[in-house]
Protein backbone atom coordinates (compact mmCIF):
# COMPACT_ATOMS: atom_id res chain seq x y z
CA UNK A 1 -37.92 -45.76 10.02
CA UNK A 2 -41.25 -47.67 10.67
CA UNK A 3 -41.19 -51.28 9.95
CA UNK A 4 -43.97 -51.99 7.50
CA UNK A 5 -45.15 -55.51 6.19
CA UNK A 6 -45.88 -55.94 2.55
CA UNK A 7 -48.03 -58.74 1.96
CA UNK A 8 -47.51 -57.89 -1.61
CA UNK A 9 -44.76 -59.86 -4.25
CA UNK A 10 -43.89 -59.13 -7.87
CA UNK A 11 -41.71 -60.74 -9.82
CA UNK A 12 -40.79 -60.58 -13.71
CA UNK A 13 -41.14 -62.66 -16.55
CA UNK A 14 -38.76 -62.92 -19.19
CA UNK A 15 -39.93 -64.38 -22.56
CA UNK A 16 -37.78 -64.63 -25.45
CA UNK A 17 -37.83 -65.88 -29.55
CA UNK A 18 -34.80 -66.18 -31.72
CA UNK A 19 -34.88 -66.20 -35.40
CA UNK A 20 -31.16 -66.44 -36.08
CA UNK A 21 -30.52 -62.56 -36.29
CA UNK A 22 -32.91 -61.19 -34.40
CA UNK A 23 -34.00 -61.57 -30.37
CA UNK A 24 -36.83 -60.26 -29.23
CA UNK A 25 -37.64 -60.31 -25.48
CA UNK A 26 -40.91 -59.53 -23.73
CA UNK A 27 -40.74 -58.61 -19.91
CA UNK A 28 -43.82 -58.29 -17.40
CA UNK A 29 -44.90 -58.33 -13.73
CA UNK A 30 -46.31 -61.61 -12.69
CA UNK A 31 -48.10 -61.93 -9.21
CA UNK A 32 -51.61 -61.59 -7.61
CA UNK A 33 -51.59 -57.68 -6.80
CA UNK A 34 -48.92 -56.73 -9.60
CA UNK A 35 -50.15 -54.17 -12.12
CA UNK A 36 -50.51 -55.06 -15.74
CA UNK A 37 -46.97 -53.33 -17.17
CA UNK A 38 -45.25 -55.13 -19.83
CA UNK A 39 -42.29 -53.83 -22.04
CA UNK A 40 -40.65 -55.23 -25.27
CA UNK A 41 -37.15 -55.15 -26.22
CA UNK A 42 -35.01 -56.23 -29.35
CA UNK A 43 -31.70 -56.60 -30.72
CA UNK A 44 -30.65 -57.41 -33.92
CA UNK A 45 -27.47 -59.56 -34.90
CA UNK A 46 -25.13 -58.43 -37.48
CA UNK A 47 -25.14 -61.39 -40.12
CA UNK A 48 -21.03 -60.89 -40.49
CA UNK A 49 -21.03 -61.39 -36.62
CA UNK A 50 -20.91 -64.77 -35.01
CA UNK A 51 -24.16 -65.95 -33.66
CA UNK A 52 -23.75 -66.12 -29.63
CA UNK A 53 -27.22 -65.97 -28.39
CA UNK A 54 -26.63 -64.82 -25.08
CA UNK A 55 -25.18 -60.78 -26.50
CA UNK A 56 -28.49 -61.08 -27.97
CA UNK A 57 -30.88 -61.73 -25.08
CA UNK A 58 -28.94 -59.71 -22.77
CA UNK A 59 -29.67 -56.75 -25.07
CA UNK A 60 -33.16 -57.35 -25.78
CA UNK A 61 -34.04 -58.05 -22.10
CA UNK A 62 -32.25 -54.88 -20.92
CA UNK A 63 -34.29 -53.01 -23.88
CA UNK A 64 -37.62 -54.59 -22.77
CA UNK A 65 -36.64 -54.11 -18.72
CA UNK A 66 -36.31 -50.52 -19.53
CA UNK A 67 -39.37 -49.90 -21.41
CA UNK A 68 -41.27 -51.86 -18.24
CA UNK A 69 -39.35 -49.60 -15.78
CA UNK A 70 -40.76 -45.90 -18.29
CA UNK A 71 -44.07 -47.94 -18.30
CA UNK A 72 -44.33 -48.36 -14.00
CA UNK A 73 -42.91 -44.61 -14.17
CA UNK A 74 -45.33 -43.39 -16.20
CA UNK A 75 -48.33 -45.07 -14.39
CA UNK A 76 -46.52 -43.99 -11.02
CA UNK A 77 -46.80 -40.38 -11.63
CA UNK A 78 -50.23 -40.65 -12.68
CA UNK A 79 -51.26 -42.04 -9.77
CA UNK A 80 -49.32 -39.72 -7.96
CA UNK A 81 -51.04 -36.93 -9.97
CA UNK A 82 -54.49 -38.41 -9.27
CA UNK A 83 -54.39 -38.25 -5.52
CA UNK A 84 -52.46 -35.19 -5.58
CA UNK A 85 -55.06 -33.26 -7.76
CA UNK A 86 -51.52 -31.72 -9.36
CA UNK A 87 -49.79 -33.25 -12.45
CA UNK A 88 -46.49 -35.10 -10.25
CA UNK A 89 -43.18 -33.56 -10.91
CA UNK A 90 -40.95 -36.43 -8.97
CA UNK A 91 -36.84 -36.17 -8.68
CA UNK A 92 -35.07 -38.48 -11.11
């Protein structure tokens, strides 16, 4: 294996707003080469359930993480696709 140097960092951003029942969470890449890929995720509290705010960002950040991981995906095997001349069939 080839050591390679990546001059390159991304990190994410996790933004969240509470309304009492409802936590929504948006998620995106932050950094000077990172690619413009956000995702949003929400969760909604039962109003018979106590109110503990962290069940509630922990689901709506795992909700937005994934749709940011099908977004990177998605522009991933496009790119693939576009320098392969071939629509990209990758393992998953």
């Amino acid at each position: 294996m080839r050591n390679y140097r990546l001059d390159n960092q991304w990190d994410v951003e996790l933004s969240f707003e509470e309304d009492g029942t409802t936590t929504a969470c948006q998620a995106r890449l932050v950094g000077d080469r990172a690619p413009a890929a956000h995702g949003y995720g929400q969760a909604q509290r039962n109003t018979a359930d106590r109110p503990v705010y962290r069940l509630g960002e922990e689901l709506a950040a795992s909700r937005a993480l994934r749709a940011l991981a099908q977004q990177l995906r998605a522009q991933a095997d496009g790119d693939i696709g576009d320098v392969n001349r071939r629509p990209a069939y990758p393992d998953y």
